[in-house]
N, C-alpha and C. Protein backbone atom coordinates (compact mmCIF):
# COMPACT_ATOMS: atom_id res chain seq x y z
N UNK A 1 -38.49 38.26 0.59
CA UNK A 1 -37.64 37.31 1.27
C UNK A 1 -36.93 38.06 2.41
N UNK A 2 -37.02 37.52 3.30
CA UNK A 2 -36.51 38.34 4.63
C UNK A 2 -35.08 37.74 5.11
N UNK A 3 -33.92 38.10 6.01
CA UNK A 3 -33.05 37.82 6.18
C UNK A 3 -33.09 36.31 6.67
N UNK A 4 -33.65 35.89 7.13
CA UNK A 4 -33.87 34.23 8.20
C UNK A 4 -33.66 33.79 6.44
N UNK A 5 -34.71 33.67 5.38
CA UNK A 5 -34.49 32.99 4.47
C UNK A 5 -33.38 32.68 3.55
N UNK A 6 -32.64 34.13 3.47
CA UNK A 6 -31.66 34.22 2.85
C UNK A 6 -30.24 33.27 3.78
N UNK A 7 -29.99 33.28 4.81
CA UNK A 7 -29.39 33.15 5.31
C UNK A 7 -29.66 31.18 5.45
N UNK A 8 -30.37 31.15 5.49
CA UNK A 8 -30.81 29.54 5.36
C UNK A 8 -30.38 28.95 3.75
N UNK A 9 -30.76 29.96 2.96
CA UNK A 9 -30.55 29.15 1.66
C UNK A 9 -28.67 29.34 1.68
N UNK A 10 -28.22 30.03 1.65
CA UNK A 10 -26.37 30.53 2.25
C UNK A 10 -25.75 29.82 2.85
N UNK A 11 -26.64 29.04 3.93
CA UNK A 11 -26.23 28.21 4.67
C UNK A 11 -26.51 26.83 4.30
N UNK A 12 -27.26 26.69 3.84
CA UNK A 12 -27.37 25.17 2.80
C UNK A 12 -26.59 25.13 1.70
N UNK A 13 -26.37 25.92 0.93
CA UNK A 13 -25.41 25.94 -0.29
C UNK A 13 -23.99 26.00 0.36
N UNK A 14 -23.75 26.49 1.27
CA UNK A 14 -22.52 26.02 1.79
C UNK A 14 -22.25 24.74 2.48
N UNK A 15 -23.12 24.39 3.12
CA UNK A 15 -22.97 22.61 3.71
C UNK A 15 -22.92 21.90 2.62
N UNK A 16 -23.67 22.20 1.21
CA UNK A 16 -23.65 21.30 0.35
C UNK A 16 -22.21 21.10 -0.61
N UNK A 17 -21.88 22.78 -0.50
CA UNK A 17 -20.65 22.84 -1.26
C UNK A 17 -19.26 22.11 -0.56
N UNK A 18 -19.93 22.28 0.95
CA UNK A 18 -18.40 21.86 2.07
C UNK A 18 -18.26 19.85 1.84
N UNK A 19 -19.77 19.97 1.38
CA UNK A 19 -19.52 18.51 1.58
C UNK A 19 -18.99 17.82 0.65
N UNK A 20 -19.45 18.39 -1.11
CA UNK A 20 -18.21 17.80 -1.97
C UNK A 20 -16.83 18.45 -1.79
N UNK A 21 -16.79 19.45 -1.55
CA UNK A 21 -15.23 19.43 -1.34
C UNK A 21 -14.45 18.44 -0.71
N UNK A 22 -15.22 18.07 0.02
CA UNK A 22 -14.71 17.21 1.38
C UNK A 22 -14.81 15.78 0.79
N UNK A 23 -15.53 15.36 0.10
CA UNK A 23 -15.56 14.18 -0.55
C UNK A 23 -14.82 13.89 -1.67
N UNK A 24 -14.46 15.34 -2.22
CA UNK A 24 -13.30 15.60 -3.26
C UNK A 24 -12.19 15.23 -2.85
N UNK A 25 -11.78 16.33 -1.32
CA UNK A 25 -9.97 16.09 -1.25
C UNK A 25 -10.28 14.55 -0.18
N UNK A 26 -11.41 14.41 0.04
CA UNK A 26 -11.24 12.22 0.45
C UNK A 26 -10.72 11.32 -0.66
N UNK A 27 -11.26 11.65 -2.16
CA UNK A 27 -11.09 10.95 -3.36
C UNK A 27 -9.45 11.70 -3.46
N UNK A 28 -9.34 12.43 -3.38
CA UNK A 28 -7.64 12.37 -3.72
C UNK A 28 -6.43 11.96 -2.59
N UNK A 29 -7.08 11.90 -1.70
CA UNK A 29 -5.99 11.45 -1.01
C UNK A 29 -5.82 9.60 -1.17
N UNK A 30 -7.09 9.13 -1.36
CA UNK A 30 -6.98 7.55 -1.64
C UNK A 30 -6.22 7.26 -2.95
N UNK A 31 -6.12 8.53 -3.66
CA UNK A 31 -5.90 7.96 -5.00
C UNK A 31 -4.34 8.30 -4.75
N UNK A 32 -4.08 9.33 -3.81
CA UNK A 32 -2.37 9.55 -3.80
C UNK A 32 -2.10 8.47 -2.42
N UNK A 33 -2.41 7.96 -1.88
CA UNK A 33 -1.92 6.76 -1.41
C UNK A 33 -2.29 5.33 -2.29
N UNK A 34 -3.15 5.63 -3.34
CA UNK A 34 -2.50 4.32 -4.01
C UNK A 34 -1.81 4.56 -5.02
N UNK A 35 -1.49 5.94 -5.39
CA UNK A 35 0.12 5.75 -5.98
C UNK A 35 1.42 6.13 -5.72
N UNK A 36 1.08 6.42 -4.46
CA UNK A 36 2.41 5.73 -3.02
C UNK A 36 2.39 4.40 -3.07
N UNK A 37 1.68 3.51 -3.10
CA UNK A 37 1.75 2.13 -2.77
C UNK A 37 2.15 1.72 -4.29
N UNK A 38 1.80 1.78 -5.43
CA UNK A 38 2.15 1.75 -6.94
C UNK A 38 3.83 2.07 -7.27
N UNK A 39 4.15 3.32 -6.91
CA UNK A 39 5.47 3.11 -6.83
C UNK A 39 5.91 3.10 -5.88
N UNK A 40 6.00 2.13 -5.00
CA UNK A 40 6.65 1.43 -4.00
C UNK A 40 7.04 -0.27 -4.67
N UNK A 41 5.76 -0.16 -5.17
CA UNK A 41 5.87 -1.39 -5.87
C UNK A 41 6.77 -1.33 -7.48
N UNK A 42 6.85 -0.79 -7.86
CA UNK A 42 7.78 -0.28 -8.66
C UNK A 42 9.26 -0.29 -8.24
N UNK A 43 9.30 -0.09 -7.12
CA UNK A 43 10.73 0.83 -6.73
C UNK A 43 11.07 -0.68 -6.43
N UNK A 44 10.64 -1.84 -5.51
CA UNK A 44 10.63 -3.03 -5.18
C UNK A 44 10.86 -4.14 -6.51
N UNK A 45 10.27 -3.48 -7.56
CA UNK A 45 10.26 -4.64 -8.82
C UNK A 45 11.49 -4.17 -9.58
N UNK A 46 11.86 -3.01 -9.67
CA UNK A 46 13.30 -2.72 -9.84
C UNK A 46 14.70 -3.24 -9.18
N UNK A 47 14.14 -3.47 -7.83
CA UNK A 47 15.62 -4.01 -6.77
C UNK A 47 15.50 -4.97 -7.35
N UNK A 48 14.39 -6.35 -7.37
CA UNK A 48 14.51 -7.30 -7.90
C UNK A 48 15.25 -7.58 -9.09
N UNK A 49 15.04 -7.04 -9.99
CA UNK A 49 15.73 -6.99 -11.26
C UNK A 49 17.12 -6.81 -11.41
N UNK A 50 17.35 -5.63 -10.30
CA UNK A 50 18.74 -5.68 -10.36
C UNK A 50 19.65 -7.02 -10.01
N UNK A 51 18.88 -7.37 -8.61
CA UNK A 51 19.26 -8.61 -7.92
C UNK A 51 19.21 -10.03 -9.20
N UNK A 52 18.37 -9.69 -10.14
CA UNK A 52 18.08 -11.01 -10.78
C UNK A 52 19.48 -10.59 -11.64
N UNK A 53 19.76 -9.44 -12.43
CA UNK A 53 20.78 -9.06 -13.27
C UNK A 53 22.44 -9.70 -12.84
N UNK A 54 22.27 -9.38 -11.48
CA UNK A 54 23.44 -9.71 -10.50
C UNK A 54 24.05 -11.50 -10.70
N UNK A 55 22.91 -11.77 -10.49
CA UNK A 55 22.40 -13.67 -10.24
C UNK A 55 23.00 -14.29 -11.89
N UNK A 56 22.28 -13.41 -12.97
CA UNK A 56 22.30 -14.17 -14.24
C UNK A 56 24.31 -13.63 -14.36
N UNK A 57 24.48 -12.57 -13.90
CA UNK A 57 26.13 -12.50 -14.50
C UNK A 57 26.94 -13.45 -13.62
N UNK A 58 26.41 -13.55 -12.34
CA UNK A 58 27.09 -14.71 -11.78
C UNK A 58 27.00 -16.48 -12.06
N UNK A 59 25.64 -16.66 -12.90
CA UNK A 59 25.75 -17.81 -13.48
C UNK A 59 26.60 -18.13 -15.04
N UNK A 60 26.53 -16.74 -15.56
CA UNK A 60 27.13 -16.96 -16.84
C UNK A 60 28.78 -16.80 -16.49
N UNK A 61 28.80 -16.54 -15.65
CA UNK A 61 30.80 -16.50 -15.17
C UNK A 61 31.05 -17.93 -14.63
N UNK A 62 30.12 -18.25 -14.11
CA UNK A 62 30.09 -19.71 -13.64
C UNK A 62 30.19 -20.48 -14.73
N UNK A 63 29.04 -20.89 -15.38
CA UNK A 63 29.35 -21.21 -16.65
C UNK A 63 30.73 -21.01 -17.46
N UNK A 64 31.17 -20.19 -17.60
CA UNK A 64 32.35 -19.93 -18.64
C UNK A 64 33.79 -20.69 -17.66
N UNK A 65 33.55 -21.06 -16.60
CA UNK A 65 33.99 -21.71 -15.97
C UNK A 65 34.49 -22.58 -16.02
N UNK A 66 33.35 -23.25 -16.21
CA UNK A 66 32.78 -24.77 -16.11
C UNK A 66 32.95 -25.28 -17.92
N UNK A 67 32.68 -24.63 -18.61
CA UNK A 67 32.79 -25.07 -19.64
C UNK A 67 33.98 -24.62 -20.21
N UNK A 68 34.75 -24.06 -19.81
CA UNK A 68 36.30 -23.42 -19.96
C UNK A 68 35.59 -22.70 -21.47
N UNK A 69 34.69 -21.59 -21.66
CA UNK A 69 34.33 -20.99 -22.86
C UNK A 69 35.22 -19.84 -22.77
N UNK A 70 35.38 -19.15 -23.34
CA UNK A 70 36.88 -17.56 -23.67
C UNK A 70 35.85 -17.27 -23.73
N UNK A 71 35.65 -15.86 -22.76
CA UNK A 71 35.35 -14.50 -22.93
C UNK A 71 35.48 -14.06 -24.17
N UNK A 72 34.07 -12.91 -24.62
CA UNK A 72 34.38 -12.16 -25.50
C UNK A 72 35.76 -11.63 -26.16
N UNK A 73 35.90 -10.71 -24.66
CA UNK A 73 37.65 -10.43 -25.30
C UNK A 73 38.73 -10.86 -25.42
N UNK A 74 38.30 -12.34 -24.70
CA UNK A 74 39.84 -13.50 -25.22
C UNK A 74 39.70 -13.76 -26.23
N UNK A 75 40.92 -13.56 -26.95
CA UNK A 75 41.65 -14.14 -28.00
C UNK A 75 42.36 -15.17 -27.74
N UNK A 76 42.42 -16.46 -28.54
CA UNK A 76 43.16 -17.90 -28.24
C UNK A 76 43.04 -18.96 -29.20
């Protein structure tokens, strides 16, 4: 085997190797932008919740209102 051959097979095993690598860090970057987008969506379904938490203490104060009900810690 003379140098031309060696150097051909060296050089194919490296295009081949460059190319999964390369198809490797492609598959991870899609997968870390969709779980950038995952918890984003997370971080978004949390505000909500809070906002809904907010909503239900303001209807149940309303309520106790309206129905003149005593608070827990009234005594009467």
């Amino acid at each position: 085997m003379d140098w031309t051959q060696a150097f051909t097979i060296i050089g194919t095993l490296s295009a081949i190797i460059g190319g999964y690598v390369f198809l490797i860090n492609k598959r991870f970057e899609d997968m870390n932008r969709r779980i950038d987008r995952i918890e984003q969506d997370i971080r978004d379904i949390r505000t909500e919740l809070k906002e809904m938490r907010k909503e239900i203490t303001e209807i149940k104060i309303l309520l106790y209102k309206v129905l003149e009900i005593p608070h827990k810690g009234d005594k009467g």
